[in-house]
PDB file of N, CA and C in Angstrom:
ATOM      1  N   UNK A   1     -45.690 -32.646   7.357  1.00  0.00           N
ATOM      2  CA  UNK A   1     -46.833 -32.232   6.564  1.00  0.00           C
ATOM      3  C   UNK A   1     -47.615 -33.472   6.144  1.00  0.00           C
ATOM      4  N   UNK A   2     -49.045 -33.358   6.105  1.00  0.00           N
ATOM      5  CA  UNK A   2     -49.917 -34.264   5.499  1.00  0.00           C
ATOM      6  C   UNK A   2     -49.856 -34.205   4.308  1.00  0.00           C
ATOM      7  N   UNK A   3     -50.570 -35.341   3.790  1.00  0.00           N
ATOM      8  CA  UNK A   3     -50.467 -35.451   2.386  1.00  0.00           C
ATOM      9  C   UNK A   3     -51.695 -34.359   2.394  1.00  0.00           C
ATOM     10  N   UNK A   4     -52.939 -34.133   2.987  1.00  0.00           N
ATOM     11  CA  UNK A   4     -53.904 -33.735   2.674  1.00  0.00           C
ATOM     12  C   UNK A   4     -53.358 -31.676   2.992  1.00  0.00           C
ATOM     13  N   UNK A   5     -52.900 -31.695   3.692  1.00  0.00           N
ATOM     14  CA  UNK A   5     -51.972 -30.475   3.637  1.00  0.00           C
ATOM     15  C   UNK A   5     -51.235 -29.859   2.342  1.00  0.00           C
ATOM     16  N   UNK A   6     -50.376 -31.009   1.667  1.00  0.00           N
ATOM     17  CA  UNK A   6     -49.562 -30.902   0.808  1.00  0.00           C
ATOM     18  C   UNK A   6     -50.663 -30.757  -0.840  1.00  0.00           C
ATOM     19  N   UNK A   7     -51.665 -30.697  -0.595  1.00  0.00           N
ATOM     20  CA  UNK A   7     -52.639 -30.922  -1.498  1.00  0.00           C
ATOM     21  C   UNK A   7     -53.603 -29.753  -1.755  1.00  0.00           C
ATOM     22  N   UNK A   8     -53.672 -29.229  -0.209  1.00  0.00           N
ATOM     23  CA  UNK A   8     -53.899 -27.919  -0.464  1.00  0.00           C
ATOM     24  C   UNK A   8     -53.344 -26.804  -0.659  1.00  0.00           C
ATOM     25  N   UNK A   9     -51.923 -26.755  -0.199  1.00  0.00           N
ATOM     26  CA  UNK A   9     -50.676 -26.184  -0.755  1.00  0.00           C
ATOM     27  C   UNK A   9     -50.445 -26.105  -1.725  1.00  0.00           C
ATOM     28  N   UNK A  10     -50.473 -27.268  -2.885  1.00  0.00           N
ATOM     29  CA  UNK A  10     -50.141 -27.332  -4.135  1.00  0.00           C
ATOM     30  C   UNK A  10     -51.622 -25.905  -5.140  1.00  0.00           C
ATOM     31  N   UNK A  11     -52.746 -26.848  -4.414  1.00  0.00           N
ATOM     32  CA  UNK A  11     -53.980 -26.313  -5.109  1.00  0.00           C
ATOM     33  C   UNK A  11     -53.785 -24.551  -4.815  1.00  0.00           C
ATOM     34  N   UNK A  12     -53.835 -24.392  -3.456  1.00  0.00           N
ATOM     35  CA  UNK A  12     -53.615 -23.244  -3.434  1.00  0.00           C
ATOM     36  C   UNK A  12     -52.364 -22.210  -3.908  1.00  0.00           C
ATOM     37  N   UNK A  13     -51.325 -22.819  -4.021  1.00  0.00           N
ATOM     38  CA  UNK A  13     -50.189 -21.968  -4.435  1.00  0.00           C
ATOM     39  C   UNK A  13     -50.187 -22.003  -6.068  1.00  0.00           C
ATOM     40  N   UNK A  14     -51.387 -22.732  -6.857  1.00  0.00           N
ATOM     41  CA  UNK A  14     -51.610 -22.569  -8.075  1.00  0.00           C
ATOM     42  C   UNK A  14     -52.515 -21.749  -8.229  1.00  0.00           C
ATOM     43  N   UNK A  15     -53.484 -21.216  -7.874  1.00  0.00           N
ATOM     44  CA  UNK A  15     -54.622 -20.422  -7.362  1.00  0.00           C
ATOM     45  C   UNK A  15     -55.895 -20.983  -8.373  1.00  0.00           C
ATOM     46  N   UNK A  16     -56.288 -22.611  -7.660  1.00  0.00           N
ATOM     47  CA  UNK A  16     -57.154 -23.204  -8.247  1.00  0.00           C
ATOM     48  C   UNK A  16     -58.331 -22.933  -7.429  1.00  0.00           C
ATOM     49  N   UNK A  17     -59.550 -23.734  -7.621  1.00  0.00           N
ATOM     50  CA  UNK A  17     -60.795 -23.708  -6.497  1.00  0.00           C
ATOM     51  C   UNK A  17     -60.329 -24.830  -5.948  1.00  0.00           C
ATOM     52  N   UNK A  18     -60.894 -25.383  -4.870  1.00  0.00           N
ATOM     53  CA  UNK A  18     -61.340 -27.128  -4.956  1.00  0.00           C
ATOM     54  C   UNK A  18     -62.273 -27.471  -5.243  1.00  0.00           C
ATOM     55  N   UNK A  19     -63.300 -26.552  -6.087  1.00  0.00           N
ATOM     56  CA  UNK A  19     -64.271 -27.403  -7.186  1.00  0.00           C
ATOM     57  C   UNK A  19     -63.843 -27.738  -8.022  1.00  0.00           C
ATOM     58  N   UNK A  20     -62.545 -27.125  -8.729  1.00  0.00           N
ATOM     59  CA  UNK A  20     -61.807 -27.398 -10.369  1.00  0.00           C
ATOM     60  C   UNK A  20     -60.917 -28.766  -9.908  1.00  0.00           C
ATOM     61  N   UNK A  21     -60.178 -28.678  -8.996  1.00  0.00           N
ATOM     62  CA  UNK A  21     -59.508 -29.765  -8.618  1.00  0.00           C
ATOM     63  C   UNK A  21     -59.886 -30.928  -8.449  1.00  0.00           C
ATOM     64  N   UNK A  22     -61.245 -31.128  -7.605  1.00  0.00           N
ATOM     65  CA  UNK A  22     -62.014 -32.277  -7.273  1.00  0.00           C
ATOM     66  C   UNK A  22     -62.809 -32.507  -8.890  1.00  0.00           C
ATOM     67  N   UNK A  23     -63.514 -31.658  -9.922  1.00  0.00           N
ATOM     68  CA  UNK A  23     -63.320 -32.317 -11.314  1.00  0.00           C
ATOM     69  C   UNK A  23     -62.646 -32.737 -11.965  1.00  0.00           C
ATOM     70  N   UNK A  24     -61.417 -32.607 -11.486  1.00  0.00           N
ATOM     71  CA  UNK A  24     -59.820 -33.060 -12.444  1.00  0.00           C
ATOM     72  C   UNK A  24     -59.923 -34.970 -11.826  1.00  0.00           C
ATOM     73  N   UNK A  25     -60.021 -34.833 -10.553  1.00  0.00           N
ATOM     74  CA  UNK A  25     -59.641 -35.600  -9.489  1.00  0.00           C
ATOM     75  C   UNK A  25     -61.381 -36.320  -9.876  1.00  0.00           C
ATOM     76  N   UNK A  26     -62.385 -36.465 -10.218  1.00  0.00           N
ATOM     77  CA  UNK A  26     -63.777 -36.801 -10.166  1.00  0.00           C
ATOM     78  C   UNK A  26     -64.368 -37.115  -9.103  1.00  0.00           C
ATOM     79  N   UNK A  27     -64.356 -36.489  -8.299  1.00  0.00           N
ATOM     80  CA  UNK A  27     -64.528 -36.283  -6.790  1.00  0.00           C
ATOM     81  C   UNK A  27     -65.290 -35.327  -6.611  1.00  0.00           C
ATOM     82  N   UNK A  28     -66.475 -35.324  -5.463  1.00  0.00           N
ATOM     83  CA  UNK A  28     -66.906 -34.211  -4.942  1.00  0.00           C
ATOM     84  C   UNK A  28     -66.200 -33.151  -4.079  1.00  0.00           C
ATOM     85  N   UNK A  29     -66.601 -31.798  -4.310  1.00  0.00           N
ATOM     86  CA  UNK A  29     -65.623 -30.865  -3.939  1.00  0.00           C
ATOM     87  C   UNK A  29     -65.720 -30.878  -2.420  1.00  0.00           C
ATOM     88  N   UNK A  30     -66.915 -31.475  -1.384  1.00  0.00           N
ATOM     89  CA  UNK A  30     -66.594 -31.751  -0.436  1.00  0.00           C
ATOM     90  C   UNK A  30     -65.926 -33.034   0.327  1.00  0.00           C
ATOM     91  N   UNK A  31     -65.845 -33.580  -0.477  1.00  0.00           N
ATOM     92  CA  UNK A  31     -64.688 -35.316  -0.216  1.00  0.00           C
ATOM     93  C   UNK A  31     -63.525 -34.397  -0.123  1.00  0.00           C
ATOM     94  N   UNK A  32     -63.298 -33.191  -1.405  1.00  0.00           N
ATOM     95  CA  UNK A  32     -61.717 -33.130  -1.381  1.00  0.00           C
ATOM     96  C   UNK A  32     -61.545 -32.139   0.085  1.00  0.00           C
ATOM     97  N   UNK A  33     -62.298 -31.373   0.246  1.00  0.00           N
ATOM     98  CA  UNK A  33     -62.843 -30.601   1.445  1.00  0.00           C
ATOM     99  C   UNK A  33     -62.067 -31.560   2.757  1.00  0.00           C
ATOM    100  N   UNK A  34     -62.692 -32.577   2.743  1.00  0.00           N
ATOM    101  CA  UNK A  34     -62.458 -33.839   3.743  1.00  0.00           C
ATOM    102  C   UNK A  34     -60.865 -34.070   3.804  1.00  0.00           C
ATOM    103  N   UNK A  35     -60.382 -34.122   2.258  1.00  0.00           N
ATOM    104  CA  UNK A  35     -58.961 -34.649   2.170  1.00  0.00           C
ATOM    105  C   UNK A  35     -58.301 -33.963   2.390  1.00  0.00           C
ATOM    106  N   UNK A  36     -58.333 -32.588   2.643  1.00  0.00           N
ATOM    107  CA  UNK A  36     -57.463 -31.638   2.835  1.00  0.00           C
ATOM    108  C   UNK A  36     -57.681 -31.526   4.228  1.00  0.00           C
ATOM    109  N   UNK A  37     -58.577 -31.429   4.950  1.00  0.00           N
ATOM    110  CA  UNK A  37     -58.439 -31.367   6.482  1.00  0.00           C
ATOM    111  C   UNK A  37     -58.190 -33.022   6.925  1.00  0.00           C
ATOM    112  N   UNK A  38     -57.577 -34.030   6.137  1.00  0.00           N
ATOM    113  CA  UNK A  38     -57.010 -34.996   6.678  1.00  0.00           C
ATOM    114  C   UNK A  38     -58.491 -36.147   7.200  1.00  0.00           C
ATOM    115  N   UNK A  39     -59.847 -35.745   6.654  1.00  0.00           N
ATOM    116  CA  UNK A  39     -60.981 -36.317   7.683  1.00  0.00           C
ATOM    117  C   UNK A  39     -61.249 -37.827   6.410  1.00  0.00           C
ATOM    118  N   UNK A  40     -60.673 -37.806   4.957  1.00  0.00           N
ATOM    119  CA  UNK A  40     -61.009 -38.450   3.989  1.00  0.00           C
ATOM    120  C   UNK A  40     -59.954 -38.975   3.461  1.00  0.00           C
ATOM    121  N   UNK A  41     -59.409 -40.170   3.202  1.00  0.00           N
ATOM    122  CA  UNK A  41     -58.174 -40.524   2.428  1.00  0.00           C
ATOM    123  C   UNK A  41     -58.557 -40.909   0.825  1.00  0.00           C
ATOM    124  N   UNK A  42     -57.699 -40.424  -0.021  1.00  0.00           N
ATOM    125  CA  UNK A  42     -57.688 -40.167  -1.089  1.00  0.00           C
ATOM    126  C   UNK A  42     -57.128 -41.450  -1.793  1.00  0.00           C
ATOM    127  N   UNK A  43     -57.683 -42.168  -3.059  1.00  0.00           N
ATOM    128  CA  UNK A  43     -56.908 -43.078  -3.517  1.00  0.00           C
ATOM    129  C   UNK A  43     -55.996 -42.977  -4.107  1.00  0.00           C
ATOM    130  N   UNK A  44     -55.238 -44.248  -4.082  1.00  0.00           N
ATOM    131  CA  UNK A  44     -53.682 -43.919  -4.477  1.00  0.00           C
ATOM    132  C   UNK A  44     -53.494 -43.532  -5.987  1.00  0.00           C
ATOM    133  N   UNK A  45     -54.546 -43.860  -6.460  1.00  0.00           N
ATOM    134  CA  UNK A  45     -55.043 -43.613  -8.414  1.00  0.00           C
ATOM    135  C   UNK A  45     -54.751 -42.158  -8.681  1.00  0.00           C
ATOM    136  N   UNK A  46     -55.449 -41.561  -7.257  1.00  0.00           N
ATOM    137  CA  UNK A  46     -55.513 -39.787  -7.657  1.00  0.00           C
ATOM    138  C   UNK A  46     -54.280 -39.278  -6.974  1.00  0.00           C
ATOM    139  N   UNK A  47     -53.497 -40.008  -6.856  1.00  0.00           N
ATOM    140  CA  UNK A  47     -51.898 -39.318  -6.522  1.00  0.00           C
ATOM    141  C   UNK A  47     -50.946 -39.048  -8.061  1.00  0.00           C
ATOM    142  N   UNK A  48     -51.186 -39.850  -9.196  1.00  0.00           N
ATOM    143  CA  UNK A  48     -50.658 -39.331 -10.499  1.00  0.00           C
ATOM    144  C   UNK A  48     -51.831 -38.396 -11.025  1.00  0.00           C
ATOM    145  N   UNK A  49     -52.782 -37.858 -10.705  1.00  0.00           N
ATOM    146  CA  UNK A  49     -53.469 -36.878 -11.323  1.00  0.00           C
ATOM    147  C   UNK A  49     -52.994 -35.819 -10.804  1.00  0.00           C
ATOM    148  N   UNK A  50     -52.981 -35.605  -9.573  1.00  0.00           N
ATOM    149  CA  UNK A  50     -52.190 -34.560  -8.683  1.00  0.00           C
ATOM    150  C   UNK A  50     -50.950 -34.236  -9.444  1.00  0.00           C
ATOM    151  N   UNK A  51     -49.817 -35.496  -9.260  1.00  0.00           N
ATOM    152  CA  UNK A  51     -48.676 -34.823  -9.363  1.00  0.00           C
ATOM    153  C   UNK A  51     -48.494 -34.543 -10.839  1.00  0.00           C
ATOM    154  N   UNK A  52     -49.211 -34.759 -11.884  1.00  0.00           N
ATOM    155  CA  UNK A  52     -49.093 -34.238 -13.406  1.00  0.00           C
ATOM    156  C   UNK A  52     -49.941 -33.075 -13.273  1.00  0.00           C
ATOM    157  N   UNK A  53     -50.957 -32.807 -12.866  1.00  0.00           N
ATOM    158  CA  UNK A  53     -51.649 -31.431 -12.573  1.00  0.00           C
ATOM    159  C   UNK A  53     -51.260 -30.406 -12.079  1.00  0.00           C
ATOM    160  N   UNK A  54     -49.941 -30.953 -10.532  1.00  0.00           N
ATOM    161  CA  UNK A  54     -49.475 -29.550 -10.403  1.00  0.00           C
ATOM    162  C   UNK A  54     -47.683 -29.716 -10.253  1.00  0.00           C
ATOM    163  N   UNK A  55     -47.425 -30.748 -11.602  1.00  0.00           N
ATOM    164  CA  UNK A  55     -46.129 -31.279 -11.382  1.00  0.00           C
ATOM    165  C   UNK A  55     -45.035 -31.565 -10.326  1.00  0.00           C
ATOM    166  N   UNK A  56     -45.328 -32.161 -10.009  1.00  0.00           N
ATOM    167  CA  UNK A  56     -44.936 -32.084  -8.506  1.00  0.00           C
ATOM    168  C   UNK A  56     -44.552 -34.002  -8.313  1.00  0.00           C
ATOM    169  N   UNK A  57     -43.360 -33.949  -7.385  1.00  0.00           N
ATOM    170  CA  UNK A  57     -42.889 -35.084  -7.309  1.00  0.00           C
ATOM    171  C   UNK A  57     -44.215 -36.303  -7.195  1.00  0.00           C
ATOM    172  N   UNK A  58     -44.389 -37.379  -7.499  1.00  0.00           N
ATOM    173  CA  UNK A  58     -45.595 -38.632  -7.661  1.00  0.00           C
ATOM    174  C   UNK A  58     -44.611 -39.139  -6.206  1.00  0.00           C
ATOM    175  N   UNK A  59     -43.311 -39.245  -6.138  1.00  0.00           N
ATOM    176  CA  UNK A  59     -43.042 -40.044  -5.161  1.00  0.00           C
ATOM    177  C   UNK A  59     -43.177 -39.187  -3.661  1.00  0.00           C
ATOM    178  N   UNK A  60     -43.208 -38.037  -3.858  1.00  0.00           N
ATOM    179  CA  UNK A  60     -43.492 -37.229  -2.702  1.00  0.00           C
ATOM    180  C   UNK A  60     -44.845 -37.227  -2.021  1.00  0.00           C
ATOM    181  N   UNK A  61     -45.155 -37.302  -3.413  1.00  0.00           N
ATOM    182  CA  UNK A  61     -46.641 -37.875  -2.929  1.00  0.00           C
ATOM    183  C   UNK A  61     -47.517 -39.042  -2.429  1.00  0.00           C
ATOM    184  N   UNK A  62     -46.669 -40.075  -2.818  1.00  0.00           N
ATOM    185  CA  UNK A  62     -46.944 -41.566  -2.422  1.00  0.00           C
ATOM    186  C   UNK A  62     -46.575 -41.551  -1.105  1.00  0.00           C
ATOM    187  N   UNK A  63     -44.802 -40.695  -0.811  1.00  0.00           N
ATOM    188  CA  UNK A  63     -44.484 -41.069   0.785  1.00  0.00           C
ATOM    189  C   UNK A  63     -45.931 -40.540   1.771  1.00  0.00           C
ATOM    190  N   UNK A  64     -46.646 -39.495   1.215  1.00  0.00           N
ATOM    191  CA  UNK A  64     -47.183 -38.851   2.518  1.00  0.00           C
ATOM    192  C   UNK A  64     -48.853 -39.767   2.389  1.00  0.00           C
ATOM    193  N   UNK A  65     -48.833 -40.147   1.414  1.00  0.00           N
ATOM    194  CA  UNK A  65     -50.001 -41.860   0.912  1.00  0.00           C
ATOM    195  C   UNK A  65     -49.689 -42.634   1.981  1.00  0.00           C
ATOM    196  N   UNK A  66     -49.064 -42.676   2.253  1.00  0.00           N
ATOM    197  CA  UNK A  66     -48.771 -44.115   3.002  1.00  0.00           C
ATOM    198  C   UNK A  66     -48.084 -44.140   4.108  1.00  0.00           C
ATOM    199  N   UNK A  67     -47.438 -42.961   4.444  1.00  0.00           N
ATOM    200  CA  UNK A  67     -47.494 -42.085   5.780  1.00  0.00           C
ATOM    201  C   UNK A  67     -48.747 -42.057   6.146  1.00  0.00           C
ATOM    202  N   UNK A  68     -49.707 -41.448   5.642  1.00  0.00           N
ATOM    203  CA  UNK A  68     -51.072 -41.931   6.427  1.00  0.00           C
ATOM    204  C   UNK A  68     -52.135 -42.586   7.108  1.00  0.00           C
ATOM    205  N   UNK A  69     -51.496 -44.062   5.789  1.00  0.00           N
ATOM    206  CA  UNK A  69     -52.076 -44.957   6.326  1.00  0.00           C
ATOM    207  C   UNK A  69     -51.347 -45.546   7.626  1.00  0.00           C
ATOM    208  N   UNK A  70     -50.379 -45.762   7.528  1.00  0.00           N
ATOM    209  CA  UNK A  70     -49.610 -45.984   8.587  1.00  0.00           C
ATOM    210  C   UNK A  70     -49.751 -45.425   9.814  1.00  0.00           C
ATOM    211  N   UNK A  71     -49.863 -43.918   9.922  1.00  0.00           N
ATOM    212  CA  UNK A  71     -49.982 -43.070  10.832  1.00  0.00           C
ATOM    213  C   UNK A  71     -51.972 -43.817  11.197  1.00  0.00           C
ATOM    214  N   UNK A  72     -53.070 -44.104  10.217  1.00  0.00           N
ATOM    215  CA  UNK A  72     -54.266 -44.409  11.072  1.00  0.00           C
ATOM    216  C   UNK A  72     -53.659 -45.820  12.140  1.00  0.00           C
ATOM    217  N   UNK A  73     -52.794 -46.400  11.451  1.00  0.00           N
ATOM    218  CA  UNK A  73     -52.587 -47.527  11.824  1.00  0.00           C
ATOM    219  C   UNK A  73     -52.776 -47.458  13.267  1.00  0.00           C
ATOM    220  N   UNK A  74     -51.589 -46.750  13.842  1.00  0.00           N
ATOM    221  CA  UNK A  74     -50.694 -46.654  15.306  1.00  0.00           C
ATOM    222  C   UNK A  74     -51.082 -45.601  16.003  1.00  0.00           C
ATOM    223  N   UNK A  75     -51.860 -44.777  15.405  1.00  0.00           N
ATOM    224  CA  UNK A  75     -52.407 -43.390  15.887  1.00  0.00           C
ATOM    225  C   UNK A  75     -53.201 -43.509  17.674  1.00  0.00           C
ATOM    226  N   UNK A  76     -53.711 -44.819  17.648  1.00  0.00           N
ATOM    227  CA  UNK A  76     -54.079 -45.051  19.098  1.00  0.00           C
ATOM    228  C   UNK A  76     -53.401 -46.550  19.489  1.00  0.00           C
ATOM    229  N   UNK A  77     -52.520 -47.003  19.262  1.00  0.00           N
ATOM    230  CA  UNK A  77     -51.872 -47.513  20.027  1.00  0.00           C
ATOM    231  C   UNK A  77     -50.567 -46.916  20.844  1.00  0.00           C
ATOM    232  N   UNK A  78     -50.741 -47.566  22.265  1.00  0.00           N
ATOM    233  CA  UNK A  78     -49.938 -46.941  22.973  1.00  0.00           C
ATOM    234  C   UNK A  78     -48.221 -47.298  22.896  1.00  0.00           C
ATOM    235  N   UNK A  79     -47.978 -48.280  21.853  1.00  0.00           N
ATOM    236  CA  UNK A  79     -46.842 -48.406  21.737  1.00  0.00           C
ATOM    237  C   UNK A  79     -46.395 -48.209  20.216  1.00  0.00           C
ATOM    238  N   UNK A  80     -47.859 -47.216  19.813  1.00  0.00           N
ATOM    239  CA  UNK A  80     -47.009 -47.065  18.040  1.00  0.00           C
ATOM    240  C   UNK A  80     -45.601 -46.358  17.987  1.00  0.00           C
ATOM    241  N   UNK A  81     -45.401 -45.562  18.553  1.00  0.00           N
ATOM    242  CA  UNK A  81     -43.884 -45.019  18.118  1.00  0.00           C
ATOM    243  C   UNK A  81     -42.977 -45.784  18.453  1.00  0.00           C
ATOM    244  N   UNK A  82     -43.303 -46.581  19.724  1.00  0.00           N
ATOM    245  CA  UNK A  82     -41.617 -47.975  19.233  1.00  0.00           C
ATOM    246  C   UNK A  82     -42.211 -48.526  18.064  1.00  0.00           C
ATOM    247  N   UNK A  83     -43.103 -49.024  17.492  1.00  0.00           N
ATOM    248  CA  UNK A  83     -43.506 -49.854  16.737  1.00  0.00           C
ATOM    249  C   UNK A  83     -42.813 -49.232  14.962  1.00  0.00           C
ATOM    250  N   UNK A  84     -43.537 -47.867  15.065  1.00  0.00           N
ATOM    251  CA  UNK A  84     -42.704 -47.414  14.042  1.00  0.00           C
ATOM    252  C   UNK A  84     -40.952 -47.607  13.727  1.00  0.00           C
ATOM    253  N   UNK A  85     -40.554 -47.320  14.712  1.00  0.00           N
ATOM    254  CA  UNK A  85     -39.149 -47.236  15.193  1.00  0.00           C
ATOM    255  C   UNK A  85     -38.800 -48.664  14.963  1.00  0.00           C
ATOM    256  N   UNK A  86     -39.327 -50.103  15.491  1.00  0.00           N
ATOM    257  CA  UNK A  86     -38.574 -50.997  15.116  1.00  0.00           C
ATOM    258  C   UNK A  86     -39.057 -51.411  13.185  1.00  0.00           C
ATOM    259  N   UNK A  87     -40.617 -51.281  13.037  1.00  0.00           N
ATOM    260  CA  UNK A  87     -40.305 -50.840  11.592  1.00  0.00           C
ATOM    261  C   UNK A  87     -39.489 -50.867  10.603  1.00  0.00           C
ATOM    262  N   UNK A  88     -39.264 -49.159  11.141  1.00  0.00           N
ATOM    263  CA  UNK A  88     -37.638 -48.679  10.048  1.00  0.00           C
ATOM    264  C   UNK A  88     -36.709 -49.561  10.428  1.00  0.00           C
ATOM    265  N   UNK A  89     -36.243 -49.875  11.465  1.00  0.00           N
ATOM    266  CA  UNK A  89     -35.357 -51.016  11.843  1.00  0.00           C
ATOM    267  C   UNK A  89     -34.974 -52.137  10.769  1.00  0.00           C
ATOM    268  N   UNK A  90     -36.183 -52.705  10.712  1.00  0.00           N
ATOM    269  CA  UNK A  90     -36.722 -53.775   9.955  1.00  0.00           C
ATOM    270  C   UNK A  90     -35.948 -53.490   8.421  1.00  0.00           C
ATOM    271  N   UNK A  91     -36.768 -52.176   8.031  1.00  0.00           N
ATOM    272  CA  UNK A  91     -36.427 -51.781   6.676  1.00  0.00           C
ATOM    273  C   UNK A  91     -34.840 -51.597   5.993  1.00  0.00           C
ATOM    274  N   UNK A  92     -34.163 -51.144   6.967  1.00  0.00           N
ATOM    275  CA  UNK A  92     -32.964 -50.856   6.875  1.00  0.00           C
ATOM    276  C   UNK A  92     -32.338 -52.191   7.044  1.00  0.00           C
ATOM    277  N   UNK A  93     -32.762 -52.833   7.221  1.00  0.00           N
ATOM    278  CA  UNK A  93     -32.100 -54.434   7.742  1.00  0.00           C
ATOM    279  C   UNK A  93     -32.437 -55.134   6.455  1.00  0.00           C
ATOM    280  N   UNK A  94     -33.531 -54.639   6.006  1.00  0.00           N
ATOM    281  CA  UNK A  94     -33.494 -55.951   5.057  1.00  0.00           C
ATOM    282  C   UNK A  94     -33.303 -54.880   3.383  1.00  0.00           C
ATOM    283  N   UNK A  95     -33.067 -53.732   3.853  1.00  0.00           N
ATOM    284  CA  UNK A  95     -32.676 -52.843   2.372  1.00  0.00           C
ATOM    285  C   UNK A  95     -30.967 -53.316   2.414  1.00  0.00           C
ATOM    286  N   UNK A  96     -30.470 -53.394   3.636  1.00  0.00           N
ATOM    287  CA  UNK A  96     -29.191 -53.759   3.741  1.00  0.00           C
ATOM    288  C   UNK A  96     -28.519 -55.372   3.026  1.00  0.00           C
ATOM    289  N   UNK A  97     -29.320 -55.755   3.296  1.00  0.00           N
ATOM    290  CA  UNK A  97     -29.186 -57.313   2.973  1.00  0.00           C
ATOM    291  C   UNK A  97     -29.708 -57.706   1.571  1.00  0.00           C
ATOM    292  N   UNK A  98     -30.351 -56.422   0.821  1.00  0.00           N
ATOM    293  CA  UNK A  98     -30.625 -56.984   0.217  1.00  0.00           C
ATOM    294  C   UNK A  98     -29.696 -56.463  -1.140  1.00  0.00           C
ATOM    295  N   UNK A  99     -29.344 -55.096  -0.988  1.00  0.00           N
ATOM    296  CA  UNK A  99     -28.258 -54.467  -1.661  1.00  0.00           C
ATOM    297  C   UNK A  99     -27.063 -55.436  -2.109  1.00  0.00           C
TER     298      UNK A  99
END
């Protein structure tokens, strides 16, 4: 799931507009329009408005933050998925070492 998915899920399974949301958020209701079909990335500022608005994990929300960016990253390179893959590699190597 996208973060911009997970955003309309939330909004919608509260039974908000995305005009009320994008005023919470001070955003135009077509930016958030954008963020929900994934065409607009959202700042990381309006990830604690979200998750106190529709209580909802902040860190669940950061992973799919930055899942995104990541994902524009490699999205057209032809070797992003090893790239990801050695990545996590990376991460686990040095979460290991550092424990």
């Amino acid at each position: 799931m996208t973060l911009g998915q997970k955003i309309k899920e939330l909004r919608e399974s509260s039974g908000m507009f995305q005009r009320q949301l994008a005023a919470i958020l001070e955003i135009g209701d077509g930016y958030l329009s954008k963020v929900e079909n994934d065409q607009k990335a959202i700042k990381r500022e309006h990830l604690k408005t979200i998750s106190e608005t529709f209580n909802f994990s902040f860190e669940e929300l950061e992973a799919l933050w930055i899942a995104t960016k990541i994902y524009d990253i490699v999205k057209n390179e032809k070797e992003g998925l090893n790239a990801l893959k050695a990545a996590e590699e990376q991460i686990k190597h040095k979460t290991i070492n550092n424990d």
